[in-house]
N, C-alpha and C. Protein backbone atom coordinates (compact mmCIF):
# COMPACT_ATOMS: atom_id res chain seq x y z
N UNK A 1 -19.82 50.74 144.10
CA UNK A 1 -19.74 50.53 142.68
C UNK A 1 -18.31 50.15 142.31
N UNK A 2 -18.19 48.99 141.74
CA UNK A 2 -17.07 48.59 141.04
C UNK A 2 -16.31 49.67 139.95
N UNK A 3 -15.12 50.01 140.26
CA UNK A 3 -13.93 50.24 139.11
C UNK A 3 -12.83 49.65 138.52
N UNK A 4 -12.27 50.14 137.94
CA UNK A 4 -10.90 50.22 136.77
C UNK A 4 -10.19 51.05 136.33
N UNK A 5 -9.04 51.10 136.93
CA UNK A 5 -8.07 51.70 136.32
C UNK A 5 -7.92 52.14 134.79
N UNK A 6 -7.98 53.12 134.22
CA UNK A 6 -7.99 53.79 132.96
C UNK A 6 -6.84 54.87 132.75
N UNK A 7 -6.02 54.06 131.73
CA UNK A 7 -4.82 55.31 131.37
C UNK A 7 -4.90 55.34 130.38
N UNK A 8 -4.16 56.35 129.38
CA UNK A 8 -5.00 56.60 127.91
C UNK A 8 -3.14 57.65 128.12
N UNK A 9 -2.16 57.07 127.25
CA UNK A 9 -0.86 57.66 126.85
C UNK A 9 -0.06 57.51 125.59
N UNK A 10 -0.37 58.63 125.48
CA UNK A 10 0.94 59.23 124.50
C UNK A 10 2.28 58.91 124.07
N UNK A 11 3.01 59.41 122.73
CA UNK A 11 4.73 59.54 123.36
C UNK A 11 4.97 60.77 123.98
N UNK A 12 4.42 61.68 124.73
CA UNK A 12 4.52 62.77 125.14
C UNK A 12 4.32 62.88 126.87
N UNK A 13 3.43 61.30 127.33
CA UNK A 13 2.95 60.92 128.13
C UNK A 13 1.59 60.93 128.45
N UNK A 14 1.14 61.10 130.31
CA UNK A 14 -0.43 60.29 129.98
C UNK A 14 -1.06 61.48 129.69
N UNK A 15 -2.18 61.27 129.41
CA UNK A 15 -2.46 62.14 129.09
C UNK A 15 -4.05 62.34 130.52
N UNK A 16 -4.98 60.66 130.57
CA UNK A 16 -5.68 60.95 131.50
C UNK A 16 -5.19 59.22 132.22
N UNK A 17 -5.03 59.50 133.72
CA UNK A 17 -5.21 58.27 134.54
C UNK A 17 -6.19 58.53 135.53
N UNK A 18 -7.07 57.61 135.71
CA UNK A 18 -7.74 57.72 136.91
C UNK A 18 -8.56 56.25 136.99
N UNK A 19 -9.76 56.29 138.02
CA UNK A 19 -10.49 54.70 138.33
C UNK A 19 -11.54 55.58 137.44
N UNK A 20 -12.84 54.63 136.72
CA UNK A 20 -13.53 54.82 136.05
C UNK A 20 -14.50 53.54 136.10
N UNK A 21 -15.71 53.65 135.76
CA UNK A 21 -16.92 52.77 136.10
C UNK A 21 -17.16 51.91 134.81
N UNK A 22 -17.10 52.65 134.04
CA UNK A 22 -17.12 52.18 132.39
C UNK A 22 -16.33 53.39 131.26
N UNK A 23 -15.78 52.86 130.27
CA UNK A 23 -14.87 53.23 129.24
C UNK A 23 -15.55 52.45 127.62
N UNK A 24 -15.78 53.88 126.78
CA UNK A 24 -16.27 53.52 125.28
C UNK A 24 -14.71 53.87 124.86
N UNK A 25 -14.34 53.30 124.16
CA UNK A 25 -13.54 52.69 123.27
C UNK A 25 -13.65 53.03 121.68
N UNK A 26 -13.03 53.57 120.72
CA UNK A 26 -13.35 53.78 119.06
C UNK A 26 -12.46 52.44 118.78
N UNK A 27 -13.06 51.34 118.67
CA UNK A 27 -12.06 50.50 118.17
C UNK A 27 -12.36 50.49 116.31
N UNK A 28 -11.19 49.78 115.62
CA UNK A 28 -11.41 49.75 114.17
C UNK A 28 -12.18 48.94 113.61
N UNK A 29 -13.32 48.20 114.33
CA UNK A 29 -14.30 47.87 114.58
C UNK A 29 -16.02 48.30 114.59
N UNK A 30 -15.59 49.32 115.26
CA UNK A 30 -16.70 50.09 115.79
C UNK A 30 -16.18 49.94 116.84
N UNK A 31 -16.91 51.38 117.98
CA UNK A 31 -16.99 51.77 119.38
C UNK A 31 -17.50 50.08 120.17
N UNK A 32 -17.09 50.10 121.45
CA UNK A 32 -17.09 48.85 122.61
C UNK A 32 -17.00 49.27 123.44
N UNK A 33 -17.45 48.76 124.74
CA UNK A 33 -17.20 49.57 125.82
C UNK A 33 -16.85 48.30 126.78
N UNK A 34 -16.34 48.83 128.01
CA UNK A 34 -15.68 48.04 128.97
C UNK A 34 -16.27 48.02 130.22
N UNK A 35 -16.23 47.35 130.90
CA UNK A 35 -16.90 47.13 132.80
C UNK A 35 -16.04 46.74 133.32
N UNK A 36 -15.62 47.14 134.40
CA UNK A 36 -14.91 46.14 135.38
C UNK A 36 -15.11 45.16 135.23
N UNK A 37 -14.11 44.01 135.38
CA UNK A 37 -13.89 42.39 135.38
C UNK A 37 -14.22 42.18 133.79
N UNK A 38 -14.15 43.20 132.76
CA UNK A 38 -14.02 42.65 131.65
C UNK A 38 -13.05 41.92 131.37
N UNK A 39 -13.38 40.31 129.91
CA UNK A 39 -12.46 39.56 129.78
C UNK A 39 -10.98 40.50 129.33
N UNK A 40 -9.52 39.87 129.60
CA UNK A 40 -8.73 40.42 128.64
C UNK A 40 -8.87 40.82 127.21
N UNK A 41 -8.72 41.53 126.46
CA UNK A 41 -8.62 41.78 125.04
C UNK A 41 -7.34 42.89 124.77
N UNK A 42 -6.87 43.08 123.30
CA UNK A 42 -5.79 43.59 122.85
C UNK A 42 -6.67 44.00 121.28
N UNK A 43 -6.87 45.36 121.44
CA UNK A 43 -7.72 45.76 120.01
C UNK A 43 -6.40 47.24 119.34
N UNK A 44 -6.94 47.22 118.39
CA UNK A 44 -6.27 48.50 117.86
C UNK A 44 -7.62 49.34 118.19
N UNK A 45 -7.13 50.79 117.71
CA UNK A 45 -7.83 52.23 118.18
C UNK A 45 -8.08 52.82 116.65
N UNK A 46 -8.94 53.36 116.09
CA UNK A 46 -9.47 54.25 115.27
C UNK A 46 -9.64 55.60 115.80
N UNK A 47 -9.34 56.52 114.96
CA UNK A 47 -9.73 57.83 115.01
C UNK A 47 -10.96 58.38 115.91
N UNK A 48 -11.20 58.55 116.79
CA UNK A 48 -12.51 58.92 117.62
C UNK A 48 -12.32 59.52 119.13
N UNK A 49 -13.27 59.56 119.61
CA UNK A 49 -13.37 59.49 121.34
C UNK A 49 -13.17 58.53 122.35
N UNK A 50 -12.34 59.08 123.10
CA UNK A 50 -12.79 57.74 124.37
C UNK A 50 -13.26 58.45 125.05
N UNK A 51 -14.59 58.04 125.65
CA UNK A 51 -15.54 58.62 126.75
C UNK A 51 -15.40 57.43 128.27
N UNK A 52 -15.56 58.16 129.17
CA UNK A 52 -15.32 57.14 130.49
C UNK A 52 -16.25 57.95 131.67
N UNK A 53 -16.49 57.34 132.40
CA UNK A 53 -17.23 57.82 133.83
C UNK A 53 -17.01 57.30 134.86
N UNK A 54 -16.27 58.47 135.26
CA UNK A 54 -15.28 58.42 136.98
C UNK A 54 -16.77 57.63 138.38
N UNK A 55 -16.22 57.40 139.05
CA UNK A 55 -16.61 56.82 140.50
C UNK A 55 -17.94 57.69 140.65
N UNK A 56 -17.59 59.14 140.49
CA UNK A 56 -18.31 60.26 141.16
C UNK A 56 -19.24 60.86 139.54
N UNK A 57 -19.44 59.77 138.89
CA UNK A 57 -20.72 60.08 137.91
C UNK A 57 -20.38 60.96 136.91
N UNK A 58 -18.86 61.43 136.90
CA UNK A 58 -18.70 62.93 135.78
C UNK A 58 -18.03 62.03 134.51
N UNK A 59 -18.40 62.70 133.30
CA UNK A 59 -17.64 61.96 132.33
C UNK A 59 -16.88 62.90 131.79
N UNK A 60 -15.44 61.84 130.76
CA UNK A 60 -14.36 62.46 130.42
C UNK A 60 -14.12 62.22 129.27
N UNK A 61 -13.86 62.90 128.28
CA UNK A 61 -13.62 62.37 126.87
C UNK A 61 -12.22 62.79 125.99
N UNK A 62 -11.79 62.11 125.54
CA UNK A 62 -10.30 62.22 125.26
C UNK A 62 -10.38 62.03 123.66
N UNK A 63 -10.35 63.02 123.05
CA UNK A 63 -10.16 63.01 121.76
C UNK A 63 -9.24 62.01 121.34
N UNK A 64 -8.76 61.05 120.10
CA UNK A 64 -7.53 60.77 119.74
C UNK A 64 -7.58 59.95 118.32
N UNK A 65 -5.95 59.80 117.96
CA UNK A 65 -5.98 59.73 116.18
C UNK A 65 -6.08 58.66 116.00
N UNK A 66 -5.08 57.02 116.89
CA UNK A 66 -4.89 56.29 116.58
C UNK A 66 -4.16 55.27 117.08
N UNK A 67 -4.05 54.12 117.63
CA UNK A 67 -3.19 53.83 118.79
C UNK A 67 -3.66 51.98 119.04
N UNK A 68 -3.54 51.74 120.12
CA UNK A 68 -4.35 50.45 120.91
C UNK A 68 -4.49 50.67 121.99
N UNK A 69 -5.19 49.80 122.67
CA UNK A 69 -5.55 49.36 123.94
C UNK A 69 -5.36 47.89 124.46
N UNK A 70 -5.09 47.56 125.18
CA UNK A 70 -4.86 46.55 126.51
C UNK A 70 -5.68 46.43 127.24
N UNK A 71 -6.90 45.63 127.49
CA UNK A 71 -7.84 45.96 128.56
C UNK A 71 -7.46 44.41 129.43
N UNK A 72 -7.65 44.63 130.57
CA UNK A 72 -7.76 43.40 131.88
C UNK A 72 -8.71 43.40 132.44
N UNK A 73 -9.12 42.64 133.66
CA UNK A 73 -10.05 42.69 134.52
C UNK A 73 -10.33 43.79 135.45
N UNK A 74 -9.26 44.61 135.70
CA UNK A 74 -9.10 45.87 136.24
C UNK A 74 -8.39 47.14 135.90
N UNK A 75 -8.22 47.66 134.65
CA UNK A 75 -7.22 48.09 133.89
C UNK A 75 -7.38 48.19 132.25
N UNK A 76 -7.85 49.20 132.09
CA UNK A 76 -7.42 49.54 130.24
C UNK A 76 -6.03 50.40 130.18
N UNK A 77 -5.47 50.61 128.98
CA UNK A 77 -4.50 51.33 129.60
C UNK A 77 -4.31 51.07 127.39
N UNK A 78 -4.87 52.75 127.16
CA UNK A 78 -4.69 52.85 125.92
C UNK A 78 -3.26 53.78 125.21
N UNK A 79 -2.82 52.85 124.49
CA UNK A 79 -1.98 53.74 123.92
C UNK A 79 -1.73 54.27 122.56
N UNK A 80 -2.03 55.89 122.52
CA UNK A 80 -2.35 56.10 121.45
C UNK A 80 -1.04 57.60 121.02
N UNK A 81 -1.16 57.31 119.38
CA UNK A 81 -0.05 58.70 118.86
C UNK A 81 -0.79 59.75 119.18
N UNK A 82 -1.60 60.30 119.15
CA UNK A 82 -1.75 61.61 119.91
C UNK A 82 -3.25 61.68 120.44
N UNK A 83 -3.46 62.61 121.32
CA UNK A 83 -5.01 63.07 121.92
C UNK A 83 -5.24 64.40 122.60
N UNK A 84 -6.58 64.80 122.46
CA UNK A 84 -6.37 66.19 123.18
C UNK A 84 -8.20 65.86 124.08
N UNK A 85 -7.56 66.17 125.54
CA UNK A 85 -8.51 65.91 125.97
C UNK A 85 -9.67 67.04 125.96
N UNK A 86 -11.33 66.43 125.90
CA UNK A 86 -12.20 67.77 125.29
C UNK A 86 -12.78 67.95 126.65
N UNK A 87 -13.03 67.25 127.54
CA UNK A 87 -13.85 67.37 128.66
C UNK A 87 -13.28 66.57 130.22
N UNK A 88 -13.10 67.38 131.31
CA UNK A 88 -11.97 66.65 132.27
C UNK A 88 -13.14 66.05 132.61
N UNK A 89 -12.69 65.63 134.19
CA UNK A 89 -13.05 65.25 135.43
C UNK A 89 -14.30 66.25 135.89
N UNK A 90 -13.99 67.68 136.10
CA UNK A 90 -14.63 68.42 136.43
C UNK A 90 -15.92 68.83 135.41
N UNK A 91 -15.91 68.25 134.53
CA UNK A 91 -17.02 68.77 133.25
C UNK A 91 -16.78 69.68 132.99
N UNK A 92 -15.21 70.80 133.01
CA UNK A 92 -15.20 71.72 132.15
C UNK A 92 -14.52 71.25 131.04
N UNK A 93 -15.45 72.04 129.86
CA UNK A 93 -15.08 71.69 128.55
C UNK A 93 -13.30 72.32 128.34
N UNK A 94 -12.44 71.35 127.43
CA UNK A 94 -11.17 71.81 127.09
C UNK A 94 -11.25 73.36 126.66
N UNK A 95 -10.40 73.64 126.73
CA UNK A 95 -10.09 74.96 125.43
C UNK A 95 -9.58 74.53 124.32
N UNK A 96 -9.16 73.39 124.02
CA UNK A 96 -8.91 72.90 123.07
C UNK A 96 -9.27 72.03 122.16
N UNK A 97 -10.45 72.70 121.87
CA UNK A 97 -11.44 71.85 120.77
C UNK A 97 -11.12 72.33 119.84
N UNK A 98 -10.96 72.67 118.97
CA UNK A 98 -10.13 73.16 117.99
C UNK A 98 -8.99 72.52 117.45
N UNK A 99 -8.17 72.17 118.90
CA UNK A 99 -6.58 71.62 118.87
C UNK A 99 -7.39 69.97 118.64
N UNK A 100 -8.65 69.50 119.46
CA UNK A 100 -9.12 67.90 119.23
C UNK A 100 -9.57 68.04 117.56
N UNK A 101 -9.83 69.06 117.14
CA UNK A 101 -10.28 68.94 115.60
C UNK A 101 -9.76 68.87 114.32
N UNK A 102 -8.51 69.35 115.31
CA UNK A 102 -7.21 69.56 114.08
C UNK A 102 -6.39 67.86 114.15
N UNK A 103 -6.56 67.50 115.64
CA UNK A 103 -5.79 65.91 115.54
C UNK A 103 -6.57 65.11 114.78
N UNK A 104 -8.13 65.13 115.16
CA UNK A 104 -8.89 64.36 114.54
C UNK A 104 -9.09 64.27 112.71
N UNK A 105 -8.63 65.50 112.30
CA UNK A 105 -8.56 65.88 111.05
C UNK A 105 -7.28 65.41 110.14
N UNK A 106 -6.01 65.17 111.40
CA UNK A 106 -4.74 65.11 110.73
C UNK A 106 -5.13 63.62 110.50
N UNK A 107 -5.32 62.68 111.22
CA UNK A 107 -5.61 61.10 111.49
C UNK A 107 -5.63 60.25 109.89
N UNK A 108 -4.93 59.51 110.02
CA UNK A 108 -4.90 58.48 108.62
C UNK A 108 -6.12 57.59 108.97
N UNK A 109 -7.22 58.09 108.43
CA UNK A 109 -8.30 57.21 108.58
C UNK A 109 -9.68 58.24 107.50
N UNK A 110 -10.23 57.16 107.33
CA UNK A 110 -11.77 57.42 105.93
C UNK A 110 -12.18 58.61 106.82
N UNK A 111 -12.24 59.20 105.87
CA UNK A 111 -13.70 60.28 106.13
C UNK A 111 -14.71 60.40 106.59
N UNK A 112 -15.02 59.54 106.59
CA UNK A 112 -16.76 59.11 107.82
C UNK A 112 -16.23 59.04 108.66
N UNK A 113 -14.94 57.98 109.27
CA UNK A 113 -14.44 57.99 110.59
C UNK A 113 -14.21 59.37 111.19
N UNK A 114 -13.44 60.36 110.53
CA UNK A 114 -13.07 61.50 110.88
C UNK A 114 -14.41 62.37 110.86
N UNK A 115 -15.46 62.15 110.19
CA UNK A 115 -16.02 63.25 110.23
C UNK A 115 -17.05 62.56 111.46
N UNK A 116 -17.26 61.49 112.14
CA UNK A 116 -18.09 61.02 113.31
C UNK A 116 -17.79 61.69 114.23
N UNK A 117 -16.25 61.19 114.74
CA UNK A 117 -14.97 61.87 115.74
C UNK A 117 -15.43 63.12 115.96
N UNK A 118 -15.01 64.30 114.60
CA UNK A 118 -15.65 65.46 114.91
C UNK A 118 -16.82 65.64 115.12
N UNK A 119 -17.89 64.79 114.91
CA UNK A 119 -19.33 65.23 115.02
C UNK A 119 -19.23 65.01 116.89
N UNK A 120 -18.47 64.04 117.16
CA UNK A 120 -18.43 63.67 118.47
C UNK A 120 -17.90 64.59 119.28
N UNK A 121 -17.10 64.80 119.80
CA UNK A 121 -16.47 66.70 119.97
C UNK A 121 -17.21 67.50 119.80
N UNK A 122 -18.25 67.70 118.61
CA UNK A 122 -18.71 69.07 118.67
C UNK A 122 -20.18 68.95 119.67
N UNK A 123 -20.92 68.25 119.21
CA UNK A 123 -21.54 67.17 120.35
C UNK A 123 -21.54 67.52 122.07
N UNK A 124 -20.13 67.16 122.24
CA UNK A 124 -19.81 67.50 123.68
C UNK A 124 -19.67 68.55 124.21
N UNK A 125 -19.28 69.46 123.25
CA UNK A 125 -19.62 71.11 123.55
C UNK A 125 -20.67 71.59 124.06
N UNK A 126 -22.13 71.21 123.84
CA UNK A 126 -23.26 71.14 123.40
C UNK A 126 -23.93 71.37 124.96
């Protein structure tokens, strides 16, 4: 199975790098998602989740407020002002859902956006 490189950083730094099969995206758009050998694109980021699924089938979701992305043929590599990741590699849930609810809450963005985000997080608890 084909991958892509996926980094998702901060000013604090990364927060998740790893290869990944496919990556959903909150663009200010609406959500998109990515495949390996997707065309280049350069989008901004909305308030939401990025969800992704590693090589080995587990998915990862990275809370965050607001930022862009860079995607290539082998390579997204999002950069966003803050994120708190809700669910690793391993499928254990963060301890810091709470801390993803409070970023998602601080976020300069509409109210529906913010209140999806959180519906999305709480969701993953689930």
């Amino acid at each position: 199975m084909s991958t892509m490189k996926l980094e998702i950083v901060t000013p604090h730094g990364a927060i998740y790098d790893g290869n990944v099969t496919v990556t959903t995206l909150c663009g200010k758009e609406g959500e998109f998602g990515v495949l390996p050998g997707h065309a280049a694109v350069v989008s901004l980021l909305d308030t939401g989740v990025i969800t992704a699924t590693t090589a080995n089938n587990k998915e990862v979701s990275v809370a965050i407020n607001s930022g862009y992305v860079k995607v290539s043929e082998e390579k997204v590599t999002a950069i966003v002002d803050g994120a708190v990741v809700v669910k690793d590699e391993e499928g254990v849930l963060s301890d810091n859902l709470e801390d993803a609810k409070k970023l998602l809450k601080s976020a300069q963005s509409t109210d529906a956006t913010i209140a999806t985000a959180i519906s999305k997080v709480e969701s993953i608890k689930k």
